[in-house]
Protein backbone atom coordinates (compact mmCIF):
# COMPACT_ATOMS: atom_id res chain seq x y z
CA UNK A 1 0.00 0.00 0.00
CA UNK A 2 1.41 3.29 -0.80
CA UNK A 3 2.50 5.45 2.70
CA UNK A 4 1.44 8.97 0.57
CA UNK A 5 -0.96 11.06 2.82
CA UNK A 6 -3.44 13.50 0.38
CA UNK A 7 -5.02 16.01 2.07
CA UNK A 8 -6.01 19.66 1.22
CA UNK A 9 -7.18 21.91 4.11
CA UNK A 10 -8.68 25.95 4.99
CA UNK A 11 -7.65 26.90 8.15
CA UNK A 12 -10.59 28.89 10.13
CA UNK A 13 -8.37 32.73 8.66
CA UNK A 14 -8.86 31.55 5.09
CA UNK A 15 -5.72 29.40 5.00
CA UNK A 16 -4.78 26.72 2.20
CA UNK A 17 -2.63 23.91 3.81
CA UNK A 18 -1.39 20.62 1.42
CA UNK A 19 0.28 17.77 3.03
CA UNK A 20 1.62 15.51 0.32
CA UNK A 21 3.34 12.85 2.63
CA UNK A 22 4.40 12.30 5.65
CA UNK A 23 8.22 13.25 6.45
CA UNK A 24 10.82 10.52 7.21
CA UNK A 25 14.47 10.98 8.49
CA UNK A 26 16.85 10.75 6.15
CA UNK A 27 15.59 12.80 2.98
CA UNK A 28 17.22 15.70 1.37
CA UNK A 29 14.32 18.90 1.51
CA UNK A 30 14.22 21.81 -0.45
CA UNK A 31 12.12 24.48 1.17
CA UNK A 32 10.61 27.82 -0.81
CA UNK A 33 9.24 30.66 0.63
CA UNK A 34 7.80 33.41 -1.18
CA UNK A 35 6.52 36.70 1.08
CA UNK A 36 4.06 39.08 -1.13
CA UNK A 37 2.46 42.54 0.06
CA UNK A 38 -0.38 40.49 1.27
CA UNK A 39 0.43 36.81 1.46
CA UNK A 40 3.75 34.11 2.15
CA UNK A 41 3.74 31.22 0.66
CA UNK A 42 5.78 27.86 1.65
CA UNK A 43 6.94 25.06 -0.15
CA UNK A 44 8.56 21.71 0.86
CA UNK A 45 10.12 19.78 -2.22
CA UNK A 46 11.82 16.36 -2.09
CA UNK A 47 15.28 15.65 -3.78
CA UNK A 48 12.80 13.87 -6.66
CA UNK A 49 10.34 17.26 -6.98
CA UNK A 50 7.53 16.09 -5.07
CA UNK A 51 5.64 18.31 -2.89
CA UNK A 52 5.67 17.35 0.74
CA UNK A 53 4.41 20.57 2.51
CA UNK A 54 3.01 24.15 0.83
CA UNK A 55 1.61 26.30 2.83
CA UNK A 56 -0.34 29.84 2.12
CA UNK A 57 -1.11 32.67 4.63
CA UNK A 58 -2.37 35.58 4.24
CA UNK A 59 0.34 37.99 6.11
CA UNK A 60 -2.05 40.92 7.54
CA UNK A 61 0.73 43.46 7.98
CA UNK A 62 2.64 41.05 9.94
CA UNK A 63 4.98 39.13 7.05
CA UNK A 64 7.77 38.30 9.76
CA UNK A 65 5.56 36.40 11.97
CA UNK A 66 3.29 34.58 9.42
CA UNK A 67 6.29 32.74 7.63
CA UNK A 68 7.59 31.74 11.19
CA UNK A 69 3.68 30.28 11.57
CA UNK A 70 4.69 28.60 8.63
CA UNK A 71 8.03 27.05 9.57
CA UNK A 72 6.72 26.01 13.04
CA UNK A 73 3.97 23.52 11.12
């Protein structure tokens, strides 16, 4: 059976959340993060190009503090 978790989420602030699969020690990760006027958006990549983790937020004035929200999930 194949270990890959699909699920798609909104968080109760509006929120988009992907979780591809689950981590595991061991892998090489390639994070992105992209901070606009009035969103951030993360990305977790796998050595292969899969998505693992992408996050979006909307920043509300506070960009700083909304990627670290990010990074701590």
């Amino acid at each position: 059976m194949d270990d890959r978790v699909q699920a798609t989420g909104t968080t109760s602030g509006g929120a988009k959340q992907h979780y591809a699969e689950p981590l595991r020690s061991g892998r090489k990760l390639y994070i992105g993060i992209v901070i606009g006027t009035t969103s951030s958006d993360v990305v977790v990549l796998d050595d292969a190009g899969n998505v693992i983790f992408c996050d979006y937020q909307r920043t509300s004035g506070k960009p700083i503090e909304t990627v670290r929200s990010q990074l701590d999930k």
